[in-house]
Structures are given as C-alpha cells and as structure tokens.
C-alpha atoms as a PDB file:
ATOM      1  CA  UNK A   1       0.000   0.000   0.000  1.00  0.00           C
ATOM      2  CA  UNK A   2       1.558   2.954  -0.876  1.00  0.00           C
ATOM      3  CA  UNK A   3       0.355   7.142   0.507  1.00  0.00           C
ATOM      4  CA  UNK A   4       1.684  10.628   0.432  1.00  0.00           C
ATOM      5  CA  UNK A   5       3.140  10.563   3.710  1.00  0.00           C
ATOM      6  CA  UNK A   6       6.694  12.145   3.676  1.00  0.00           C
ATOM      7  CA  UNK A   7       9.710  10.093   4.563  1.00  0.00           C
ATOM      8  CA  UNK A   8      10.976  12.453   7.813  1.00  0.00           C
ATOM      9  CA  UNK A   9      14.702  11.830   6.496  1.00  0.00           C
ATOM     10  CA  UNK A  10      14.380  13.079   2.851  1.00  0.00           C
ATOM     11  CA  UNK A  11      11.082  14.126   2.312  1.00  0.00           C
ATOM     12  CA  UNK A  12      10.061  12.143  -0.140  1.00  0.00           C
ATOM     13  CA  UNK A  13       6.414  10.854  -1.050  1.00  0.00           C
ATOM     14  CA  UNK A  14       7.323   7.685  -2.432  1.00  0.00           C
ATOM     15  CA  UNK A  15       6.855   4.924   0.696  1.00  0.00           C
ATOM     16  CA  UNK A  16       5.264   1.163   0.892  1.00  0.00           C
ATOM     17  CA  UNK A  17       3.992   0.073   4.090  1.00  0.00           C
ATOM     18  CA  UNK A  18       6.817  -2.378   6.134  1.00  0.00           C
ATOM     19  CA  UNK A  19       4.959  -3.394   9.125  1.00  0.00           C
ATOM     20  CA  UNK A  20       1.310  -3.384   9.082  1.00  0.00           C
ATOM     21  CA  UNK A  21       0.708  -4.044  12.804  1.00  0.00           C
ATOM     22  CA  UNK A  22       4.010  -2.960  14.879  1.00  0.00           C
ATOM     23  CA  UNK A  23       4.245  -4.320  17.935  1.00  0.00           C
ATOM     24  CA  UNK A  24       6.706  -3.556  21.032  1.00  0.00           C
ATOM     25  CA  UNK A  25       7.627  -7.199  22.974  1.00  0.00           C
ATOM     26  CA  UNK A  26      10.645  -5.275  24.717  1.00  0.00           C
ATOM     27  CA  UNK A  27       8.927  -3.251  27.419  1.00  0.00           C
ATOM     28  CA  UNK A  28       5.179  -3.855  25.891  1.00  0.00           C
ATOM     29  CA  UNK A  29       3.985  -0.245  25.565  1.00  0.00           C
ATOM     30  CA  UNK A  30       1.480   0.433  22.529  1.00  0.00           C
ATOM     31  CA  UNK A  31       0.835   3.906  20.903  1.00  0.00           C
ATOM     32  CA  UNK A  32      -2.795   5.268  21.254  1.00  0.00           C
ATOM     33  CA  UNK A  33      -3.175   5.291  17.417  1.00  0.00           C
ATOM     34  CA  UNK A  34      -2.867   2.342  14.702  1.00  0.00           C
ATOM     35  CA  UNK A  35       0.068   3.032  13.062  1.00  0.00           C
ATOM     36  CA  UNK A  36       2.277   0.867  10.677  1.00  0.00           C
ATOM     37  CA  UNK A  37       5.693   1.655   9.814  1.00  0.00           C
ATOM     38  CA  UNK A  38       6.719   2.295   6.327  1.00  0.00           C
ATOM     39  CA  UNK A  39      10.062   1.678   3.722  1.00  0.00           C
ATOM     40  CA  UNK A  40      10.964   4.940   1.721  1.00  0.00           C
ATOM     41  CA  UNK A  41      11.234   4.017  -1.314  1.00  0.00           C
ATOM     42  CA  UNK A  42      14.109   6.584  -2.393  1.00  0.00           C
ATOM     43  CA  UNK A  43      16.274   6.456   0.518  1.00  0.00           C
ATOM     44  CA  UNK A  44      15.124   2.863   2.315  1.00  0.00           C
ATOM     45  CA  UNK A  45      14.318   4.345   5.791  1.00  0.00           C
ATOM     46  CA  UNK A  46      11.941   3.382   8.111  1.00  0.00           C
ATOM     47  CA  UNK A  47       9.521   5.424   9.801  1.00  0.00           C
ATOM     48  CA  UNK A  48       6.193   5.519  11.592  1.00  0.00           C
ATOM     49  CA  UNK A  49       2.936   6.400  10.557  1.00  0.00           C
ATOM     50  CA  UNK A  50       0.949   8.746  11.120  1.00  0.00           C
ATOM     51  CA  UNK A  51       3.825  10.370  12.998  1.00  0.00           C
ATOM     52  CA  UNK A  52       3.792  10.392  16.965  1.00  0.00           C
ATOM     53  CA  UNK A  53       4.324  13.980  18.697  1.00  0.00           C
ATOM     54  CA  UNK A  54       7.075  14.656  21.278  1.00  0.00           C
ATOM     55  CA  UNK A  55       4.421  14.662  24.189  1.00  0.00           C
ATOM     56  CA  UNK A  56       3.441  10.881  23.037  1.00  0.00           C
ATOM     57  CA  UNK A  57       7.182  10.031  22.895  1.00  0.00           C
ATOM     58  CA  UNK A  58       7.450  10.955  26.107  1.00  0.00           C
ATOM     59  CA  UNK A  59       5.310   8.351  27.778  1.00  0.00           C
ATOM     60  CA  UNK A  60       6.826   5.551  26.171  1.00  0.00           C
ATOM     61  CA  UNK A  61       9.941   5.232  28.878  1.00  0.00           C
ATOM     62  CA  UNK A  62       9.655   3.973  31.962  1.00  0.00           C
ATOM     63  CA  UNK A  63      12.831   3.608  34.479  1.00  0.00           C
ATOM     64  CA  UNK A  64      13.266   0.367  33.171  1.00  0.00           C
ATOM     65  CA  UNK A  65      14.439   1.144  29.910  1.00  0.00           C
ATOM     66  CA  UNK A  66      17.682   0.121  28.114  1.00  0.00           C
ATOM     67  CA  UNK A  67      19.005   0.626  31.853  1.00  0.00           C
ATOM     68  CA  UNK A  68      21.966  -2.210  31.273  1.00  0.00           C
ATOM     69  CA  UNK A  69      23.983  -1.170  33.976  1.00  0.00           C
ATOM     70  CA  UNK A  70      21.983  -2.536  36.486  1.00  0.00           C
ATOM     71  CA  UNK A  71      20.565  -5.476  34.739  1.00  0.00           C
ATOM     72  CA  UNK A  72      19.964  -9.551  35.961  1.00  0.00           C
ATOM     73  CA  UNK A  73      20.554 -10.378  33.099  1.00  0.00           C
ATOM     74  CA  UNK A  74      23.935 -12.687  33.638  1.00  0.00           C
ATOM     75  CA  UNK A  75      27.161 -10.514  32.647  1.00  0.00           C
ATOM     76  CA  UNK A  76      25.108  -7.700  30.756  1.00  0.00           C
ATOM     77  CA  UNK A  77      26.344  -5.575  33.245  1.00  0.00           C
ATOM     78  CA  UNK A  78      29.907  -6.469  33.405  1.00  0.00           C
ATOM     79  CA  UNK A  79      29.842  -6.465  29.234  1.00  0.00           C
ATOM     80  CA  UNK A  80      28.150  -3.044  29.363  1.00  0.00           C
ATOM     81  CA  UNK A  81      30.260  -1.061  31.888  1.00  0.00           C
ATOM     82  CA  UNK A  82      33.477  -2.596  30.071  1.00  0.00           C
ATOM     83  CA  UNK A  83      32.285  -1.321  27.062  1.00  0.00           C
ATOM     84  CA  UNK A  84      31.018   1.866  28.183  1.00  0.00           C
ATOM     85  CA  UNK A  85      35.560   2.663  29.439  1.00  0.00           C
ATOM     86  CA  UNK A  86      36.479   1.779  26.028  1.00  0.00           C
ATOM     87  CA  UNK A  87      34.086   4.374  24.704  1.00  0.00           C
ATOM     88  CA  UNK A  88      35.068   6.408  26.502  1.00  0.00           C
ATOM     89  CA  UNK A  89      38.494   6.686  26.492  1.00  0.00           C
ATOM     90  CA  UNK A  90      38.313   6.190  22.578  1.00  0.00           C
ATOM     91  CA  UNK A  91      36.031   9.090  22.332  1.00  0.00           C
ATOM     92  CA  UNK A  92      38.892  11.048  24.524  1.00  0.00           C
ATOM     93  CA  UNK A  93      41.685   9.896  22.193  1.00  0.00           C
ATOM     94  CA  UNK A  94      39.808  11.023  18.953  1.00  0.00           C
ATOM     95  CA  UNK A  95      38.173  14.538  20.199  1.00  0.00           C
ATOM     96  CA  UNK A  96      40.322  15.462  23.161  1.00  0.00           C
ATOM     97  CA  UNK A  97      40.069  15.501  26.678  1.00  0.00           C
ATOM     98  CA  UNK A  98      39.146  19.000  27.193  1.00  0.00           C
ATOM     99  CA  UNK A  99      36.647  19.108  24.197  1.00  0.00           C
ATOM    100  CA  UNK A 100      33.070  20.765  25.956  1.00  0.00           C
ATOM    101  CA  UNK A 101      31.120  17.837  25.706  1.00  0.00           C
ATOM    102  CA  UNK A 102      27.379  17.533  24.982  1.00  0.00           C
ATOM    103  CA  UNK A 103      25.836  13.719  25.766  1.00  0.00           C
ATOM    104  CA  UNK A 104      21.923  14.358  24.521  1.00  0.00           C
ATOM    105  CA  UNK A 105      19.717  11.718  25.608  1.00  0.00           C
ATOM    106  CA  UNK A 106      21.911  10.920  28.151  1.00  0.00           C
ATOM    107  CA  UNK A 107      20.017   8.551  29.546  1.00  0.00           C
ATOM    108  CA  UNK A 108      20.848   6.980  33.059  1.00  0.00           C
ATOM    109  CA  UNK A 109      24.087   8.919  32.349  1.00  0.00           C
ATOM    110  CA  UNK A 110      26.877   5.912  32.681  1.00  0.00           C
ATOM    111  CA  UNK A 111      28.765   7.537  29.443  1.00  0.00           C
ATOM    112  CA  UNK A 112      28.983  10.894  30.943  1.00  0.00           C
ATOM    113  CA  UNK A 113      30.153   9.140  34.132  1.00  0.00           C
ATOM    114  CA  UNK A 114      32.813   7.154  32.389  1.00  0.00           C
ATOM    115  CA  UNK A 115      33.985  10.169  30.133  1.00  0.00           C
ATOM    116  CA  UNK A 116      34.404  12.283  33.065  1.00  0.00           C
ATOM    117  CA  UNK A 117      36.439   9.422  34.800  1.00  0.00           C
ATOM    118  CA  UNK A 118      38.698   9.204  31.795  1.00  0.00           C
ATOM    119  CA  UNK A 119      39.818  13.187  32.776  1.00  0.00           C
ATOM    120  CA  UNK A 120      37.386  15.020  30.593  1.00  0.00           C
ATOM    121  CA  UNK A 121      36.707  18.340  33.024  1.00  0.00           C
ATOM    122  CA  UNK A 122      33.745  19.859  30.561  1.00  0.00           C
ATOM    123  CA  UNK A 123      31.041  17.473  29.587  1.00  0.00           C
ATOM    124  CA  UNK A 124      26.779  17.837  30.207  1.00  0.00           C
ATOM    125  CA  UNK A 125      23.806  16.178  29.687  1.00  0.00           C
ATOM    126  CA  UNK A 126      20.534  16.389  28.372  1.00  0.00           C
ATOM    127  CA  UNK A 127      17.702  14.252  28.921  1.00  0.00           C
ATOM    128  CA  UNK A 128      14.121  14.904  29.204  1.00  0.00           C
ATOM    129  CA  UNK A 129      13.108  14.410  32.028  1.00  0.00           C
ATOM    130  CA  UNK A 130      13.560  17.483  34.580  1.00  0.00           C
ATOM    131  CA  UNK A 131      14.993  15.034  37.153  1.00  0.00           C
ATOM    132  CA  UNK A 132      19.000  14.665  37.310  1.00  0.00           C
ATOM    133  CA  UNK A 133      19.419  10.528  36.678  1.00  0.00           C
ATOM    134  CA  UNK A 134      20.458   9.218  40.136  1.00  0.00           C
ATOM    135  CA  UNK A 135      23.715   7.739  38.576  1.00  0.00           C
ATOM    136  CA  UNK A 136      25.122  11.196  37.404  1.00  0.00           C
ATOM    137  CA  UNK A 137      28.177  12.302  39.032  1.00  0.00           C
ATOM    138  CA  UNK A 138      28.201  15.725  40.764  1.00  0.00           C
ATOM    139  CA  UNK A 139      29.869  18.293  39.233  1.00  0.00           C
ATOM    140  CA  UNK A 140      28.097  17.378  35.565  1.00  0.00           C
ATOM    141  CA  UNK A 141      25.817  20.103  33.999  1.00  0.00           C
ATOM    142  CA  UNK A 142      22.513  18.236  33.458  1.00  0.00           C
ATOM    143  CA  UNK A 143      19.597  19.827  31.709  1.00  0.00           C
ATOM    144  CA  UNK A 144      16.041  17.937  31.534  1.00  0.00           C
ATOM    145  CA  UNK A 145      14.581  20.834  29.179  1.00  0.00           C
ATOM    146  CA  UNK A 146      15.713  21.958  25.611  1.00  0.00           C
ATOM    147  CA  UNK A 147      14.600  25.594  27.298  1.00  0.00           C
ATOM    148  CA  UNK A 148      17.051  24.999  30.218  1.00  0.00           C
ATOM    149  CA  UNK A 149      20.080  23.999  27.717  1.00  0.00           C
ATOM    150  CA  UNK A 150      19.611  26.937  25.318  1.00  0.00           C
ATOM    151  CA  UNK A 151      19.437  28.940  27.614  1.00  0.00           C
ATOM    152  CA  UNK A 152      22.497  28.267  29.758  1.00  0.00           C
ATOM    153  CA  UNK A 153      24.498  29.654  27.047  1.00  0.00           C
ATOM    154  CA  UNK A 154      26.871  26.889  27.214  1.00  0.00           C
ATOM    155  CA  UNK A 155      27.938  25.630  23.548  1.00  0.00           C
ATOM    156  CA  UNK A 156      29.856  22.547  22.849  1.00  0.00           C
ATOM    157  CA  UNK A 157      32.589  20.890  20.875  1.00  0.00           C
ATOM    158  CA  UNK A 158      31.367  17.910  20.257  1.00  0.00           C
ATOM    159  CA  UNK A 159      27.471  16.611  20.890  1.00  0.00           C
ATOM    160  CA  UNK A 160      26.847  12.986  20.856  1.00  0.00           C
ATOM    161  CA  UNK A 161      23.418  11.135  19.629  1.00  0.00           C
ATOM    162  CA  UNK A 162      24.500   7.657  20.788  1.00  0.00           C
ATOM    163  CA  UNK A 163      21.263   5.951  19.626  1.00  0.00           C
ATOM    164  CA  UNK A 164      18.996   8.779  19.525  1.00  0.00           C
ATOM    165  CA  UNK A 165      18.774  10.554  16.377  1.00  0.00           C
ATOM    166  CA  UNK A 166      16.139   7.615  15.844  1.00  0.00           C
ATOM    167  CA  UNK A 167      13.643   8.656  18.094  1.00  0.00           C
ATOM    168  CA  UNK A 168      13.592  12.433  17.780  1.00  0.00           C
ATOM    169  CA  UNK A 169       9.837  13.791  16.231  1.00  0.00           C
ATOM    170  CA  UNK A 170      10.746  17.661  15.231  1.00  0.00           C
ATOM    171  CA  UNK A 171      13.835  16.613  13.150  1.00  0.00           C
ATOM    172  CA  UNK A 172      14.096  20.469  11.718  1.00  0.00           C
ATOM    173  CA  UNK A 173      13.912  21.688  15.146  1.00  0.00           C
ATOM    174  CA  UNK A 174      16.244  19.118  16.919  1.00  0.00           C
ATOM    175  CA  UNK A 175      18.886  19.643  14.192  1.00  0.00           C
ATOM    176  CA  UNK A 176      18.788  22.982  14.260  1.00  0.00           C
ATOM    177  CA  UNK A 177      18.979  23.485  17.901  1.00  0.00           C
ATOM    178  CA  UNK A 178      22.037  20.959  17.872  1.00  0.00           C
ATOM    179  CA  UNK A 179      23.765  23.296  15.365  1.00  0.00           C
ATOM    180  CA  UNK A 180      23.613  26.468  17.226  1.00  0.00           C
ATOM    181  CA  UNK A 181      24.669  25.211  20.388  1.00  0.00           C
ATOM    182  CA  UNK A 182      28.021  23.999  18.556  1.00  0.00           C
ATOM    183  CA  UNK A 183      31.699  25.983  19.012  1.00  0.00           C
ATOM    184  CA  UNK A 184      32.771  26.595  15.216  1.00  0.00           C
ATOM    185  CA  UNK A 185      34.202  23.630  13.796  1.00  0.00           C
ATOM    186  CA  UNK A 186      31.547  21.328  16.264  1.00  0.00           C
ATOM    187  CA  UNK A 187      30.910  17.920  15.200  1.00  0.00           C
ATOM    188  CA  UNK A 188      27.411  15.983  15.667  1.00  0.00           C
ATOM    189  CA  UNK A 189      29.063  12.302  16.374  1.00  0.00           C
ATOM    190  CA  UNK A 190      26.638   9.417  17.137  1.00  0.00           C
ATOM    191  CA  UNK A 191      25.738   5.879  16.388  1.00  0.00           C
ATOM    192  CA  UNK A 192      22.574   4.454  14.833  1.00  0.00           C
ATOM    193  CA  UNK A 193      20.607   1.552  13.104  1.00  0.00           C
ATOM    194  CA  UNK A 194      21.178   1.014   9.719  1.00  0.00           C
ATOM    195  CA  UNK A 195      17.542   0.361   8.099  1.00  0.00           C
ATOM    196  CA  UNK A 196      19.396  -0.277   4.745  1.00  0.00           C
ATOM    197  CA  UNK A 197      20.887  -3.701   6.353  1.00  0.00           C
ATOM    198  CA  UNK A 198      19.258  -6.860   4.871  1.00  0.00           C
ATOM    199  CA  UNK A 199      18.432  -8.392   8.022  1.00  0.00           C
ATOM    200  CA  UNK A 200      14.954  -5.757   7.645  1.00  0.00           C
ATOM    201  CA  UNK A 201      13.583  -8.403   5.504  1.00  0.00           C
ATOM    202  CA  UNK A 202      14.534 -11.289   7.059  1.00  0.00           C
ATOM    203  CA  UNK A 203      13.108 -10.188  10.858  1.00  0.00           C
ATOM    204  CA  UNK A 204      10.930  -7.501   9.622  1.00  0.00           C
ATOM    205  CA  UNK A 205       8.883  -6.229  12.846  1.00  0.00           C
ATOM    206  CA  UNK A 206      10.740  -9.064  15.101  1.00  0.00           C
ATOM    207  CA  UNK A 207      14.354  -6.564  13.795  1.00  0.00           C
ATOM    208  CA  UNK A 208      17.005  -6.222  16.804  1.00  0.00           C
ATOM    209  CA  UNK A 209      16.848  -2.648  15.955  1.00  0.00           C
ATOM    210  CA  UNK A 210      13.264  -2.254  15.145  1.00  0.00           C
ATOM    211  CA  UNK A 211      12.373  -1.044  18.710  1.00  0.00           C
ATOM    212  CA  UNK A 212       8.801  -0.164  17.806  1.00  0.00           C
ATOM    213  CA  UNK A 213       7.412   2.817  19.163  1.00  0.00           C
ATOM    214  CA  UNK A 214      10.583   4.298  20.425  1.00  0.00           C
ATOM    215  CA  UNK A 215      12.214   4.259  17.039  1.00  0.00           C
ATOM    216  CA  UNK A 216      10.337   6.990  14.990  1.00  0.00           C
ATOM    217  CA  UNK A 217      12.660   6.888  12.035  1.00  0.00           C
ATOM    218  CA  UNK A 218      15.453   4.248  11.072  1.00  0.00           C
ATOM    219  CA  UNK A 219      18.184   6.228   8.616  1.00  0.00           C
ATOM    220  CA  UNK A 220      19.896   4.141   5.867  1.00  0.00           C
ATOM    221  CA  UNK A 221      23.235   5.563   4.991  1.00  0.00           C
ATOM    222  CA  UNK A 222      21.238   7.631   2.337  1.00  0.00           C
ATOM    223  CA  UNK A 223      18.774   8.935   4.434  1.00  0.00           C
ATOM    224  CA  UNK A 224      20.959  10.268   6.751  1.00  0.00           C
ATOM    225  CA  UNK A 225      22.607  12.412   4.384  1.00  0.00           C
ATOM    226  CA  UNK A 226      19.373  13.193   3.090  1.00  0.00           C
ATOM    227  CA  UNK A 227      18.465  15.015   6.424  1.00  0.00           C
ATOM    228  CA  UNK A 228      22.007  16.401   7.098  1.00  0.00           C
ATOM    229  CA  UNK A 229      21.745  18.148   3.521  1.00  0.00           C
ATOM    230  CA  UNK A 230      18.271  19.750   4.697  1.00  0.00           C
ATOM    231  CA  UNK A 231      19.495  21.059   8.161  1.00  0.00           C
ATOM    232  CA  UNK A 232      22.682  22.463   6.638  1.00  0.00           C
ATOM    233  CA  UNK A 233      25.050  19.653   8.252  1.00  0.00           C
ATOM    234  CA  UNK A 234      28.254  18.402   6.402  1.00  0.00           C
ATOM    235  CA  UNK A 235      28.668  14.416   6.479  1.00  0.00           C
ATOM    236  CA  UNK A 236      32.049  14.110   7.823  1.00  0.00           C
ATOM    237  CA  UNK A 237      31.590   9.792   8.268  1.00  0.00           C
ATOM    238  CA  UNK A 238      29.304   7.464   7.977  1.00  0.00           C
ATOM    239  CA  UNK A 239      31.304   4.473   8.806  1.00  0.00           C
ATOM    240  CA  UNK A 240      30.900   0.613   9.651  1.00  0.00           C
ATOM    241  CA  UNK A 241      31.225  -0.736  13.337  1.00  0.00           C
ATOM    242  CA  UNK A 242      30.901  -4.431  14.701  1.00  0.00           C
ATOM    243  CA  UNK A 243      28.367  -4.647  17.127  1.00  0.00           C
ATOM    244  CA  UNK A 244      26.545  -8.046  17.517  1.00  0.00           C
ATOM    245  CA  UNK A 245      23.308  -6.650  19.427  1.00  0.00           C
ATOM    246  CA  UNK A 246      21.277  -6.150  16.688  1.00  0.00           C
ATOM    247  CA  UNK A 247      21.662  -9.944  15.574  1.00  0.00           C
ATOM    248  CA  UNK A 248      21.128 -10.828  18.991  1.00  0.00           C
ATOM    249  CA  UNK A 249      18.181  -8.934  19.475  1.00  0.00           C
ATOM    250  CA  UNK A 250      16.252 -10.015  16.549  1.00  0.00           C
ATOM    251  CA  UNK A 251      17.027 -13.383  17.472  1.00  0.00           C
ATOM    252  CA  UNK A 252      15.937 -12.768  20.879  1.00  0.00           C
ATOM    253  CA  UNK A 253      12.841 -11.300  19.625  1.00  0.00           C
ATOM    254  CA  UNK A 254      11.327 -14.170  17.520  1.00  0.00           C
ATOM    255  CA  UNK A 255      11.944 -16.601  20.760  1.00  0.00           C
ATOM    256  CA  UNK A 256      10.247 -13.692  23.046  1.00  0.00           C
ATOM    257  CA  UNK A 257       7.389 -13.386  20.568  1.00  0.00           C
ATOM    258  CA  UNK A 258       6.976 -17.276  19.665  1.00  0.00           C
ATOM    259  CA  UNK A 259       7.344 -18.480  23.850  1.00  0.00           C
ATOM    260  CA  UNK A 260       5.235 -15.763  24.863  1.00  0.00           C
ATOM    261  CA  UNK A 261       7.596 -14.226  27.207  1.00  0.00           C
ATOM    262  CA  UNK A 262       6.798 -11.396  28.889  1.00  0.00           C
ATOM    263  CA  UNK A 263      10.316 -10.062  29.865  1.00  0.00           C
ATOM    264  CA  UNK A 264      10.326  -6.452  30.336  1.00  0.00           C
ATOM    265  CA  UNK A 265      13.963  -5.650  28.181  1.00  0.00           C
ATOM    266  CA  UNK A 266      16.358  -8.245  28.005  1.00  0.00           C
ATOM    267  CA  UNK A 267      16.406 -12.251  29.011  1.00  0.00           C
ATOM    268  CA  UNK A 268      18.586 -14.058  30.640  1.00  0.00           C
ATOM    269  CA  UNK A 269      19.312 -15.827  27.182  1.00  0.00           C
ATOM    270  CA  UNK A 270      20.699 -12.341  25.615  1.00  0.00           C
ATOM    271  CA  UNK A 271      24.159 -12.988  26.268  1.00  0.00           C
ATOM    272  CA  UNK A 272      24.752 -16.527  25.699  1.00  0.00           C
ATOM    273  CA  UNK A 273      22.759 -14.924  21.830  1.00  0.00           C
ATOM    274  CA  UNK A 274      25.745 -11.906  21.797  1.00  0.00           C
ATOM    275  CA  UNK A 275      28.102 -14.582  21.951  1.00  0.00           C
ATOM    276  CA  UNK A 276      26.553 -17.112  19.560  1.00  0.00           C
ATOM    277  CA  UNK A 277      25.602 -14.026  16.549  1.00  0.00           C
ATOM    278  CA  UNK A 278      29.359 -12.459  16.868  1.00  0.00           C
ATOM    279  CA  UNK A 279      30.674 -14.496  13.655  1.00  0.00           C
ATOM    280  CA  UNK A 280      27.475 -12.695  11.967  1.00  0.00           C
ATOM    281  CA  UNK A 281      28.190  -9.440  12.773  1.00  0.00           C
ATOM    282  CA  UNK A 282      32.079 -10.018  11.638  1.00  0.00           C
ATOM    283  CA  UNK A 283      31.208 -11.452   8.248  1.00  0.00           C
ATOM    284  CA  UNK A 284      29.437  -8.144   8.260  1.00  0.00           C
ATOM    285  CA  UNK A 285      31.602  -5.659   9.066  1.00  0.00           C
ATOM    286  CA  UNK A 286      34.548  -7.743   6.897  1.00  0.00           C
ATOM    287  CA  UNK A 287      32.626  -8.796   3.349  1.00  0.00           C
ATOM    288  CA  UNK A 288      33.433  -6.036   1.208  1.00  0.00           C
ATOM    289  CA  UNK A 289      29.893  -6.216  -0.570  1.00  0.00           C
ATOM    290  CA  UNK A 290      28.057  -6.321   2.893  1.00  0.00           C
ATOM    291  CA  UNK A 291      27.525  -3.421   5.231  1.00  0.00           C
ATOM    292  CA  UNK A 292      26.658  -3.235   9.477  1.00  0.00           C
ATOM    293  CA  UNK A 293      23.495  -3.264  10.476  1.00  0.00           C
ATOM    294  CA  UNK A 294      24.322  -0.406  12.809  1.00  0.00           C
ATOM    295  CA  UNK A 295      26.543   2.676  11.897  1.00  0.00           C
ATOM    296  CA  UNK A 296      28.998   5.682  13.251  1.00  0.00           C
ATOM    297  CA  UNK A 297      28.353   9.042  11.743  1.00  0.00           C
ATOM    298  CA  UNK A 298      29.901  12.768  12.262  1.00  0.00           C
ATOM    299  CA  UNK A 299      27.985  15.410  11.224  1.00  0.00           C
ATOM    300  CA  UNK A 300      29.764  19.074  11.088  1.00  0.00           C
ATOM    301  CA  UNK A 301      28.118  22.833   9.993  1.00  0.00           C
ATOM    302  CA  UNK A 302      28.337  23.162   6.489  1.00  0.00           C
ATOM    303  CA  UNK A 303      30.413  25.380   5.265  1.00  0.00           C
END
C-alpha cells in the first residue's frame, strides 16, 4: 500500500507500508493510534505512521528502559560497563580531553560518568526528564529541558546522539537546535541503526533494531545524508562498526514473541545470543559487498 506521507529523512512521497501491525515485545507499551511503519522508497528508511508527537514520545519510557547497567541479566552488566571505558576513552583519544562535551539523551548517564572518569573536566547532559538521573556524578551540567540547555548559554565541541537521532519527532527543530549550540568547527558524532541492512527483511517487525514505538525513524546511509543536507550539516563519516546486538536482538525477539515471554527488556538468554551471533556481525563488518546493520556518523556545519 503505498500514501503521500513524507519520509521524515528526505522528504520524499514515495513509501510502501513495512509493518502493518508494529508491535513492542521489549517493554510492551502500545501507541494510542494504529500506526504501521513504512520503507521509503528513495532512501530505504523506516519510519512511523501517522507520525507520533514529542508529548506521546514521552510516555513511552519507563525507568526500566535500556538501563543495562543494572541489569539480571547474567554478565550484561559487566559487558556493558566494560564497554562503556572503552568508549570512553576512545572518544577522549579522537576529540580530546578537554573538548566541551554535549551527551543528549543521556540517559541513566553511565557515558557521561565514564567520560568524566577518563579526565574530561567539561562534559553535560541532556535528557528529558527534569529530574538529574540518580547515577550522574556531581559536578556534571545536566539539563532535563531543551529551554534549560539553550538557555544556559553553554555551547559545545562535540554533541553525541549515541542511539537517539532515531527517536527524535521535530527533526528540523532538533537539528537545528544541535547546530547552534556547537563551538565553530563542532561535530554531531553518534551511532545508529542502519535500516538499509538486509536483516529488515529477514526479521521484519521481530528486527534487533526495530524497537517499535521508540524508534520513529530508522536512517539508511542515504537517508541520513538526506536530512544532514536539509538542516545544513556536512557528512564528515558514515562508517561501519561491529556490534553483535542487533543480531542478537532479533534473534531474541522471535523466541520472546513465539514463547510468549513477557520479559520487560532483556532475558537471561541475551548474552549466551551476543556470543553465539558475533561471527554474523564479523562477516558483516569484513565482506566487502556487505555493510553493518548499525553505523557511526559525524555530522559538522556546512560550510
């Protein structure tokens, strides 16, 4: 079935419906509206529709969401606070350890925590919710208001969209409130799904990164240029990265959905899947004709 409604990421009018009845098996939260999710046709994102507001968005996370660090899930923890120091003192090495440091959608904050604990004096967050997480260190800037984080006058280096840029609603607004908070020379740096990846067709709605409703738009490589090049952002990157999660999600999400578990996030299966899907995800990132299913990008003002 194909409509007029506008792919978010480059505006075209050219979309076939995905997924006609989405459904969320993670944390089990449903929108108020029937929606499906659609394919672009021209760039091969994914996106919902009709499109959810920022005040619907906003219901959809509870304090249980995506909050690894303190999972039961067996080593999830260990695995995700390991990962979280490599981050960060990666990030460190490539932008510098005094760059001013914007994390938005900081979440329960563990990244800000690490990059601060790596030496890095000026970093913030933004989240939200008007309540500081209860994991933030003191002595980090946090801002649960886009009115609060303009207004403190405070502009950044470097702003980070770890896994967020897919679930922003205004993308015209949020882009261009991300540029003018950026130092000359700034750089937008994040990490997202890659809805160009063939493993869309073969999980379809059950798709480790599907994450239906918190994932309002999923950017293939082309779309996300396609919405850089309308909020006057130059594509530094776009660049492949092994991670495994997806795979292991998907997988995780076909045995959730055909068991009938009712698991709010994770199982106790997902890292014994992590392990068992890494081979996939490094055929992926090695095969010179395939691509990740997730992806780095750096986004800079155009010139």
């Amino acid at each position: 079935m194909a409509d007029r409604a506008a792919c978010p990421a480059c505006n075209s009018t050219h979309s076939l419906v995905f997924v006609e009845s989405p459904e969320d098996i993670e944390y089990f939260v449903q929108r108020k509206i029937s929606a499906v999710v659609r394919r672009c046709q021209d760039c091969r994102s994914l996106f919902q529709d009709p499109w959810p507001t920022n005040d619907e968005t906003s219901t959809f996370y509870g304090p249980h969401y995506n909050n690894y660090a303190v999972s039961k899930v067996p080593l999830l923890s260990t695995l995700h606070n390991i990962a979280l120091k490599k981050e960060a003192t990666r990030f460190a090495s490539i932008y510098g350890a005094h760059a001013h440091v914007l994390d938005y959608g900081c979440g329960h904050a563990d990244f800000l925590n690490a990059l601060q604990e790596t030496g890095s004096p000026s970093v913030a967050g933004y989240d939200f919710s008007p309540h500081r997480p209860a994991m933030l260190n003191e002595g980090i800037p946090y801002f649960g208001t886009e009115a609060e984080l303009v207004q403190s006058g405070l502009k950044f280096d470097v702003i980070r969209l770890n896994h967020v840029i897919e679930h922003l609603t205004d993308y015209p607004h949020a882009m261009n409130m991300l540029r003018s908070l950026l130092n000359p020379g700034g750089i937008i740096m994040g990490q997202t799904p890659n809805a160009g990846h063939y493993t869309t067709d073969i999980f379809k709605g059950r798709w480790g990164n599907f994450h239906y409703p918190y994932h309002t738009l999923l950017f293939s490589r082309d779309g996300l240029s396609a919405l850089a090049a309308r909020t006057d952002l130059h594509v530094l990157s776009i660049t492949q990265t092994l991670m495994p999660t997806a795979w292991a999600m998907g997988t995780e999400n076909v045995i959730k959905a055909r068991l009938g578990w009712q698991n709010l996030g994770r199982t106790p299966i997902y890292t014994a899947l992590i392990a068992a899907t890494v081979p996939l995800a490094i055929y992926d990132r090695l095969a010179p004709w395939q691509d990740t299913n997730i992806f780095d990008f750096q986004l800079q003002l155009a010139a």
